[in-house]
PDB file of N, CA and C in Angstrom:
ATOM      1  N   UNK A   1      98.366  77.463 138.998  1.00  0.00           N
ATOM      2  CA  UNK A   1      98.906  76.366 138.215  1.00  0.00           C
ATOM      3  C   UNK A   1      98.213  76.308 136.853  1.00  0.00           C
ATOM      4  N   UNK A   2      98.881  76.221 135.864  1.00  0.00           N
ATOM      5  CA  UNK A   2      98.569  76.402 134.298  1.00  0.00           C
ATOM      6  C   UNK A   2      98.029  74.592 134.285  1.00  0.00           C
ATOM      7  N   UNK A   3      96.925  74.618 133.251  1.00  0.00           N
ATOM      8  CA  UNK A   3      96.378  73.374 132.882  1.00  0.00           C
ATOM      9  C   UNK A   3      97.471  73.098 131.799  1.00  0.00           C
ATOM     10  N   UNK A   4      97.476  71.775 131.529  1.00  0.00           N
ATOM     11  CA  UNK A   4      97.885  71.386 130.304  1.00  0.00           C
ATOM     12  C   UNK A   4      97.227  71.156 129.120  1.00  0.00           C
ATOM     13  N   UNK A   5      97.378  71.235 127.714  1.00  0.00           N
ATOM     14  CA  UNK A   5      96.390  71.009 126.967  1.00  0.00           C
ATOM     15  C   UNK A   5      95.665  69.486 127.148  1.00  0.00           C
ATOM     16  N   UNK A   6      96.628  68.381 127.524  1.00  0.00           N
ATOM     17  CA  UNK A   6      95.980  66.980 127.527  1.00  0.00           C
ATOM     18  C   UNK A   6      94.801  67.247 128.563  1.00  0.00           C
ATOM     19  N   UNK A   7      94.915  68.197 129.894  1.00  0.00           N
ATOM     20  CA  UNK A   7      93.844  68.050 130.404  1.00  0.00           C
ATOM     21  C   UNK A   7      92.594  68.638 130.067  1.00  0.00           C
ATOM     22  N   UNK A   8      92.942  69.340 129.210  1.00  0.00           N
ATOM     23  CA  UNK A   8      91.362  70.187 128.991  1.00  0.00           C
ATOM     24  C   UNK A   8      90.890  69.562 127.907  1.00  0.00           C
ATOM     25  N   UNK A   9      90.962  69.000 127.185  1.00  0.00           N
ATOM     26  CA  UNK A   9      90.924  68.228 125.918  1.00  0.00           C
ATOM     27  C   UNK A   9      88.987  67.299 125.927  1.00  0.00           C
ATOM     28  N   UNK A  10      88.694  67.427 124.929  1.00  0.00           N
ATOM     29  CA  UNK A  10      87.105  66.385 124.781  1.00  0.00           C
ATOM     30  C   UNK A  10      87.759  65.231 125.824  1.00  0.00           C
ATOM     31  N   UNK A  11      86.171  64.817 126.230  1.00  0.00           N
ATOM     32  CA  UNK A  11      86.525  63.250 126.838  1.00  0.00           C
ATOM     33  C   UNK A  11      85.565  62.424 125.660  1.00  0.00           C
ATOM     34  N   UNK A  12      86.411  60.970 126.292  1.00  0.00           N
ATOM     35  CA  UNK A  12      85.511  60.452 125.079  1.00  0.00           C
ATOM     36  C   UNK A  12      84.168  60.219 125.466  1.00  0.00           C
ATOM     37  N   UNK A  13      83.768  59.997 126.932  1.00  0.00           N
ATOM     38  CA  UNK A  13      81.984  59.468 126.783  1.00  0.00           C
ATOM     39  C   UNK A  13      81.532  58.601 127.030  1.00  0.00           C
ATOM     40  N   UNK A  14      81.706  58.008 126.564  1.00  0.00           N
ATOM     41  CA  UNK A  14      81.077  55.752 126.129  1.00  0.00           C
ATOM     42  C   UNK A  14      80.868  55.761 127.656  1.00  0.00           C
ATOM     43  N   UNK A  15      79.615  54.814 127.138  1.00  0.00           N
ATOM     44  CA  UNK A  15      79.081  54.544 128.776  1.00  0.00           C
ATOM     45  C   UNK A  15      80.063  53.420 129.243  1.00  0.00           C
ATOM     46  N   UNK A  16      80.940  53.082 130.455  1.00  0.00           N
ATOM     47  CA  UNK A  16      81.595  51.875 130.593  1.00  0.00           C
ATOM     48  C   UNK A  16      81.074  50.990 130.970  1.00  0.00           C
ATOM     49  N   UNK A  17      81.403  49.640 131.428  1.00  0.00           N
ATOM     50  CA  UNK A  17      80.963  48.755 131.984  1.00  0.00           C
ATOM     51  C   UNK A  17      79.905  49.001 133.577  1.00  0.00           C
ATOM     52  N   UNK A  18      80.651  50.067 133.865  1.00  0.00           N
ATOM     53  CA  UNK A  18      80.137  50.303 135.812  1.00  0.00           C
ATOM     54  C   UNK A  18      79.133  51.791 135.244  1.00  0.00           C
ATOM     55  N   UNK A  19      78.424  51.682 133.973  1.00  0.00           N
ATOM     56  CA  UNK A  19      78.022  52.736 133.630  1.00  0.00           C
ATOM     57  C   UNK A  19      77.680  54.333 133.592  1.00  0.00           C
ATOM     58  N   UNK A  20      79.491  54.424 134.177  1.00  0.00           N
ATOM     59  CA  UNK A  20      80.030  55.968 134.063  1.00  0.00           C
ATOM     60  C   UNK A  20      80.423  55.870 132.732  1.00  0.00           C
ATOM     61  N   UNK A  21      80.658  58.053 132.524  1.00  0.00           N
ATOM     62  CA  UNK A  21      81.051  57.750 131.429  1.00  0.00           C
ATOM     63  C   UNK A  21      82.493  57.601 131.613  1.00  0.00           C
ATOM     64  N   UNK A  22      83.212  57.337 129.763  1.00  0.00           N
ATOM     65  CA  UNK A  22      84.637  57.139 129.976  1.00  0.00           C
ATOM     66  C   UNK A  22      85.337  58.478 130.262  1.00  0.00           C
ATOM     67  N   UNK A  23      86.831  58.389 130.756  1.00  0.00           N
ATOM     68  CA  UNK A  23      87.310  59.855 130.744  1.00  0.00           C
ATOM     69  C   UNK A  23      88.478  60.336 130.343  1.00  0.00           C
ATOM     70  N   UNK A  24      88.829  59.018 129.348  1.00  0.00           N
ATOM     71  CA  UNK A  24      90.217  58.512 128.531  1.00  0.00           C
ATOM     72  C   UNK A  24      89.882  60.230 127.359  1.00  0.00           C
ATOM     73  N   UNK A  25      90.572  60.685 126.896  1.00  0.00           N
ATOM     74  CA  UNK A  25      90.697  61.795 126.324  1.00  0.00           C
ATOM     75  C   UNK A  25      90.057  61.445 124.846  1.00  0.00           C
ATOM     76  N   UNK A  26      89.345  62.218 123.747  1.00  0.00           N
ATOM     77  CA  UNK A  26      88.508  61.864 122.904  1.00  0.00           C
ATOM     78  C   UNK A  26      89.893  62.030 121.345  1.00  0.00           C
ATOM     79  N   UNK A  27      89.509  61.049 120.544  1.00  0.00           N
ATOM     80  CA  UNK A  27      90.525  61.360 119.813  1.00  0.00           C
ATOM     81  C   UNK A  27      89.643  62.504 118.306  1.00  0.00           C
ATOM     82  N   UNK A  28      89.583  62.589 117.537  1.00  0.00           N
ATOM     83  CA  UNK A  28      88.860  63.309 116.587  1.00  0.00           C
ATOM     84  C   UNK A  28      87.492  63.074 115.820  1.00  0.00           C
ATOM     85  N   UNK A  29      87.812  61.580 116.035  1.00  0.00           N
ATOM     86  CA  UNK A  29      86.162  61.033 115.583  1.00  0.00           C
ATOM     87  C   UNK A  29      85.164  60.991 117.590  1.00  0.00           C
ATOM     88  N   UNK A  30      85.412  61.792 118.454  1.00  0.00           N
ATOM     89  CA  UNK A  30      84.826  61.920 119.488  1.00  0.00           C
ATOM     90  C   UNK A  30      85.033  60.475 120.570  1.00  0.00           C
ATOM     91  N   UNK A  31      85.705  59.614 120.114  1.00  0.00           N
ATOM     92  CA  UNK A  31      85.764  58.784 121.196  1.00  0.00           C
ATOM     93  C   UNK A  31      87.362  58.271 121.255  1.00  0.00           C
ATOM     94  N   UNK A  32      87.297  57.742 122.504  1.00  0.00           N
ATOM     95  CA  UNK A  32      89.037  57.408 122.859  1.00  0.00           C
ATOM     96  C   UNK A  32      89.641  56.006 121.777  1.00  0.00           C
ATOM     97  N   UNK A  33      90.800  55.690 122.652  1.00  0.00           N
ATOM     98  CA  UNK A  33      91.217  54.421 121.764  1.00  0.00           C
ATOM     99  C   UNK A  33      90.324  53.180 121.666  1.00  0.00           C
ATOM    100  N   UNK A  34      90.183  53.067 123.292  1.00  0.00           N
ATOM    101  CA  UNK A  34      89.474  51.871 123.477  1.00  0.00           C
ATOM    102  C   UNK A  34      88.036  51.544 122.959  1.00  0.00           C
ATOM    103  N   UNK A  35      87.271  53.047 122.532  1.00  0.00           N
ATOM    104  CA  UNK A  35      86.054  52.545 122.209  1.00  0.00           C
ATOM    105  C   UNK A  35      85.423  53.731 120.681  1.00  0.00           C
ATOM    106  N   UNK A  36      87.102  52.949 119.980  1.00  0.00           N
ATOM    107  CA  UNK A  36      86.842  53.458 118.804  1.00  0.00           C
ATOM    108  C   UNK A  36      87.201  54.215 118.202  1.00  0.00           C
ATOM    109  N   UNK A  37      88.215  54.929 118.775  1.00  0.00           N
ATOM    110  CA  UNK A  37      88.688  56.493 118.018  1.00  0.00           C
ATOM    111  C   UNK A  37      89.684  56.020 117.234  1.00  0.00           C
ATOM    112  N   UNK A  38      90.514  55.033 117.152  1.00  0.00           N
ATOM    113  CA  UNK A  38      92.050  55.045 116.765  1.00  0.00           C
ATOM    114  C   UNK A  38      91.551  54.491 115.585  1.00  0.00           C
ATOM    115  N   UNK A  39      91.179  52.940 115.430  1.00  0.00           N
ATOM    116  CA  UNK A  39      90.936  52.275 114.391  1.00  0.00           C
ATOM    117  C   UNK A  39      89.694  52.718 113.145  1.00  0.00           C
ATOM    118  N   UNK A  40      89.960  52.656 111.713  1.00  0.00           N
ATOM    119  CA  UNK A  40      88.709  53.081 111.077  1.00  0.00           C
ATOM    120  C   UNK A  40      88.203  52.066 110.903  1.00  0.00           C
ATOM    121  N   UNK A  41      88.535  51.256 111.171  1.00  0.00           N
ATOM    122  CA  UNK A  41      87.426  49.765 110.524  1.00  0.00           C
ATOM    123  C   UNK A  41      88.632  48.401 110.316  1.00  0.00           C
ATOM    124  N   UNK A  42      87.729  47.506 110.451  1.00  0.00           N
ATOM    125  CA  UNK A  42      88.469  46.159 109.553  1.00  0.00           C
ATOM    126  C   UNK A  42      89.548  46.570 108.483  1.00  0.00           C
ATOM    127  N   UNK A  43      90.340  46.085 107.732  1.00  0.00           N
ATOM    128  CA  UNK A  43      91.238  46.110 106.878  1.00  0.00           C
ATOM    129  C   UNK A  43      90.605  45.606 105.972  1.00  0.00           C
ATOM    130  N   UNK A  44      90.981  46.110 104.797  1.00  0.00           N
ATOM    131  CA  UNK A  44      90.473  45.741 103.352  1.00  0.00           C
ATOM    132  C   UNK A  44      91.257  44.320 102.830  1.00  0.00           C
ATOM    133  N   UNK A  45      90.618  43.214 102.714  1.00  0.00           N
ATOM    134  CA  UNK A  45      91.339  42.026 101.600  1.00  0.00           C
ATOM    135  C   UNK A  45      91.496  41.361 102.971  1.00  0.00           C
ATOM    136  N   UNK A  46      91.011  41.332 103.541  1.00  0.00           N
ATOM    137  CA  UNK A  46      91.030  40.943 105.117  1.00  0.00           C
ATOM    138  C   UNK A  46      91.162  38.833 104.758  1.00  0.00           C
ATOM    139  N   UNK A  47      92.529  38.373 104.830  1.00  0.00           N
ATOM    140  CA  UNK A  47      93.185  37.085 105.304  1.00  0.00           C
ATOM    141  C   UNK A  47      92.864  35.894 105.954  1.00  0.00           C
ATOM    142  N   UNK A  48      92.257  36.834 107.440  1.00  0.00           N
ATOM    143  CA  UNK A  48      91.525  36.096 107.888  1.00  0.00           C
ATOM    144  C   UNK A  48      90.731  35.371 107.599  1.00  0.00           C
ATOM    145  N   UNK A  49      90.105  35.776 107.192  1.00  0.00           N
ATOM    146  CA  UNK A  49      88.547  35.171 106.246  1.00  0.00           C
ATOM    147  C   UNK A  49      88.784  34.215 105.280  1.00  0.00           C
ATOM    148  N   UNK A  50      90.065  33.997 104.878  1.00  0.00           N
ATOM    149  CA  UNK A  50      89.758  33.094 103.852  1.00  0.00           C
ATOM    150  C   UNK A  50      89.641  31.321 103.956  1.00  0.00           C
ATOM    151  N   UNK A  51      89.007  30.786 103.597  1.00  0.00           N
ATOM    152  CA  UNK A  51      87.964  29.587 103.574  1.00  0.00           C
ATOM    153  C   UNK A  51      88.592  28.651 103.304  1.00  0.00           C
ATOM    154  N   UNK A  52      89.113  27.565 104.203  1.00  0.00           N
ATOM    155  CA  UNK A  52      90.220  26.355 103.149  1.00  0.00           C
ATOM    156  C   UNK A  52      89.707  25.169 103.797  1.00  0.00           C
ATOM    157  N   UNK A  53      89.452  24.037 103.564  1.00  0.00           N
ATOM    158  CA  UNK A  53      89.313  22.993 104.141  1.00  0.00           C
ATOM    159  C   UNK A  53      87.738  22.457 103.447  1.00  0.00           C
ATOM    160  N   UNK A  54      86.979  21.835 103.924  1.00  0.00           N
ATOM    161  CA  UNK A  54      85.697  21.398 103.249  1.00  0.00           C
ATOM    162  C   UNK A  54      85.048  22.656 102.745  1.00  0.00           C
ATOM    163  N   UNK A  55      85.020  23.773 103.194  1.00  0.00           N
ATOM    164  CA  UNK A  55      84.554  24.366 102.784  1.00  0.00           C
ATOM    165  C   UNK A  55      85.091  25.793 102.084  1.00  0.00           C
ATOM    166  N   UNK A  56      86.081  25.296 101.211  1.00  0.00           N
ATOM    167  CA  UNK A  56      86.740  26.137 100.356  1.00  0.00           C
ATOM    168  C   UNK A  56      86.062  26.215  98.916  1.00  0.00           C
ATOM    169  N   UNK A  57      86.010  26.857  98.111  1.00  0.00           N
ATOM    170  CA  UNK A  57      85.145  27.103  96.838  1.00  0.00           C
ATOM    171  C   UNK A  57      86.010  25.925  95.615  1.00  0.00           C
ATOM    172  N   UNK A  58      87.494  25.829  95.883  1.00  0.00           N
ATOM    173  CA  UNK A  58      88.066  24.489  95.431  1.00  0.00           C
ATOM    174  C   UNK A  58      87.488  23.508  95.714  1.00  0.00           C
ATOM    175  N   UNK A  59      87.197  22.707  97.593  1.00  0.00           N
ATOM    176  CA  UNK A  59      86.515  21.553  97.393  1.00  0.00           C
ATOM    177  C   UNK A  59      84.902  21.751  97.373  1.00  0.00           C
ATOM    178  N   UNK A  60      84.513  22.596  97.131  1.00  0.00           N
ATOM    179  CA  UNK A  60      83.039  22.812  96.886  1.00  0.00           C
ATOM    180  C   UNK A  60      82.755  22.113  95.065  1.00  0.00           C
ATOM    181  N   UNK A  61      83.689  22.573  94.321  1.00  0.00           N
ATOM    182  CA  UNK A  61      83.627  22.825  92.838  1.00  0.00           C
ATOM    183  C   UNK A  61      84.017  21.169  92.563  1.00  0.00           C
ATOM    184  N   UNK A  62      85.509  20.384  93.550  1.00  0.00           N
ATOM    185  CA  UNK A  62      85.638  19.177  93.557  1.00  0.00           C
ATOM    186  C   UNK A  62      84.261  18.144  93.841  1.00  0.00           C
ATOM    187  N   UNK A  63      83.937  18.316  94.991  1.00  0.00           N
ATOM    188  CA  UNK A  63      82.775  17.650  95.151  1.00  0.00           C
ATOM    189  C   UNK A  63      81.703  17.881  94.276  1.00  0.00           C
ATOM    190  N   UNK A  64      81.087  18.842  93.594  1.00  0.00           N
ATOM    191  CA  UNK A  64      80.175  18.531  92.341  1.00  0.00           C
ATOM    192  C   UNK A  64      80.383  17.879  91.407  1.00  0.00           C
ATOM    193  N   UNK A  65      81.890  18.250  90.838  1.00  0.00           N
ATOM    194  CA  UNK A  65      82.594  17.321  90.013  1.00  0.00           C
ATOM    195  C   UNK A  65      82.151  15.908  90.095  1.00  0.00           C
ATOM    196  N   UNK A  66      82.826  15.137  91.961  1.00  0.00           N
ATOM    197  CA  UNK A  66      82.865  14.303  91.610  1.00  0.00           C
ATOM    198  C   UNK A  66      81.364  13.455  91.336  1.00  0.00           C
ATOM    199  N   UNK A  67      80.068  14.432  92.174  1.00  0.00           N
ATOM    200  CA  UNK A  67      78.847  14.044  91.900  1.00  0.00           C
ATOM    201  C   UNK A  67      78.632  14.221  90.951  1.00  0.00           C
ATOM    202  N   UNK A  68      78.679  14.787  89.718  1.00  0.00           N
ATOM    203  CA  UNK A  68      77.985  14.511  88.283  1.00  0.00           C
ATOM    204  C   UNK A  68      78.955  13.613  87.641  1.00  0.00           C
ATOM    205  N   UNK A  69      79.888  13.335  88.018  1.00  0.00           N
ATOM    206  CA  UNK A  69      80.779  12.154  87.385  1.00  0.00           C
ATOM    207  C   UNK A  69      80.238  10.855  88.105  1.00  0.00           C
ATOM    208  N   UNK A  70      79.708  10.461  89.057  1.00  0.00           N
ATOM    209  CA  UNK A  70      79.106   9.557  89.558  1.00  0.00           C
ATOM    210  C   UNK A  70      77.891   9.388  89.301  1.00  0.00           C
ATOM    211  N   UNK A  71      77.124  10.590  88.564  1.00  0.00           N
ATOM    212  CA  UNK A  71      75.600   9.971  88.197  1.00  0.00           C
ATOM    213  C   UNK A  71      75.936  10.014  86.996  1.00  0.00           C
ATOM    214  N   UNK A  72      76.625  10.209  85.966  1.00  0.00           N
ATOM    215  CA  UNK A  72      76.904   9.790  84.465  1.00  0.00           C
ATOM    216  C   UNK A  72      77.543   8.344  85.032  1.00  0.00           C
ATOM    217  N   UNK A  73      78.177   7.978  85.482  1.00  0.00           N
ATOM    218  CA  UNK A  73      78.384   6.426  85.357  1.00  0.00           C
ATOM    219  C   UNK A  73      77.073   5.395  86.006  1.00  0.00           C
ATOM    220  N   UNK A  74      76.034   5.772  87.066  1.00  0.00           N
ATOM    221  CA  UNK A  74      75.089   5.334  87.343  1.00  0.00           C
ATOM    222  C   UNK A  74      74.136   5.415  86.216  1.00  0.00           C
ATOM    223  N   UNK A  75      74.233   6.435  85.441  1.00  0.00           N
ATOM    224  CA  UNK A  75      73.524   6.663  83.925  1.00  0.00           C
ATOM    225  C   UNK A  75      73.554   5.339  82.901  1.00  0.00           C
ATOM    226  N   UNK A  76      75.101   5.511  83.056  1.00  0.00           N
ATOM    227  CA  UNK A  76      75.723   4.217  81.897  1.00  0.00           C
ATOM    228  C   UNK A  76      75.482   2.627  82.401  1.00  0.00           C
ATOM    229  N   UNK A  77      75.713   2.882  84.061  1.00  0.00           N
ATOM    230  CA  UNK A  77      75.240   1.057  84.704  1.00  0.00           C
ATOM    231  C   UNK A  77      74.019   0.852  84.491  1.00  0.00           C
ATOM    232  N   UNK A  78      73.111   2.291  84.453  1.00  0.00           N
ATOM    233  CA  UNK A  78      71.627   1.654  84.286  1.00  0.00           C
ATOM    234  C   UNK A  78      71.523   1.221  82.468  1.00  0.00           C
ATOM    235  N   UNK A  79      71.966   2.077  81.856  1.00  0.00           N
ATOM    236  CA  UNK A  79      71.861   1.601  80.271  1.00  0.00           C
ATOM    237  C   UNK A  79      72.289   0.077  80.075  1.00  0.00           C
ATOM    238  N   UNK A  80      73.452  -0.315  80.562  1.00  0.00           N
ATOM    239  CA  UNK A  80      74.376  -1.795  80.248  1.00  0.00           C
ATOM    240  C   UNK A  80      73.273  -2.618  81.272  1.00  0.00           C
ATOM    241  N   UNK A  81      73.453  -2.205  82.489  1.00  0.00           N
ATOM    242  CA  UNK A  81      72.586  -3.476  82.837  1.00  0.00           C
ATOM    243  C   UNK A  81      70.559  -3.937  83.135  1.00  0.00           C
TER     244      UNK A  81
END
């Protein structure tokens, strides 16, 4: 009986959970899908990440605002009174 190429192929390795190795087939960077071969990384400009709510760089820049606009008028109540 002739092998097939999928069977003779790299394995990927990675120690698993029950600390055998894996025996999912290796893709070119030496490990399978699951532990790494398919994906190169995060995505660039990555969406996720972006920051909205108290701690967005808008209300960051608002809230200083409104604190140096509140100690220039504590400035001026202390001058008048």
């Amino acid at each position: 009986m002739q092998r097939l190429q999928m069977h003779s192929s790299l394995r990927c390795g990675a120690k698993t959970r029950s600390a055998n190795p894996c025996k999912s087939p290796a893709m070119p960077n030496g490990r399978c899908r699951l532990h790494g071969g398919k994906s190169p990384g995060a995505p660039r400009g990555n969406s996720n990440a972006f920051k909205h709510g108290r701690y967005s760089a808008e209300a960051i820049a608002e809230r200083r605002r409104f604190r140096n606009l509140l100690a220039e008028i504590t400035k001026v109540i202390e001058l008048v009174g």
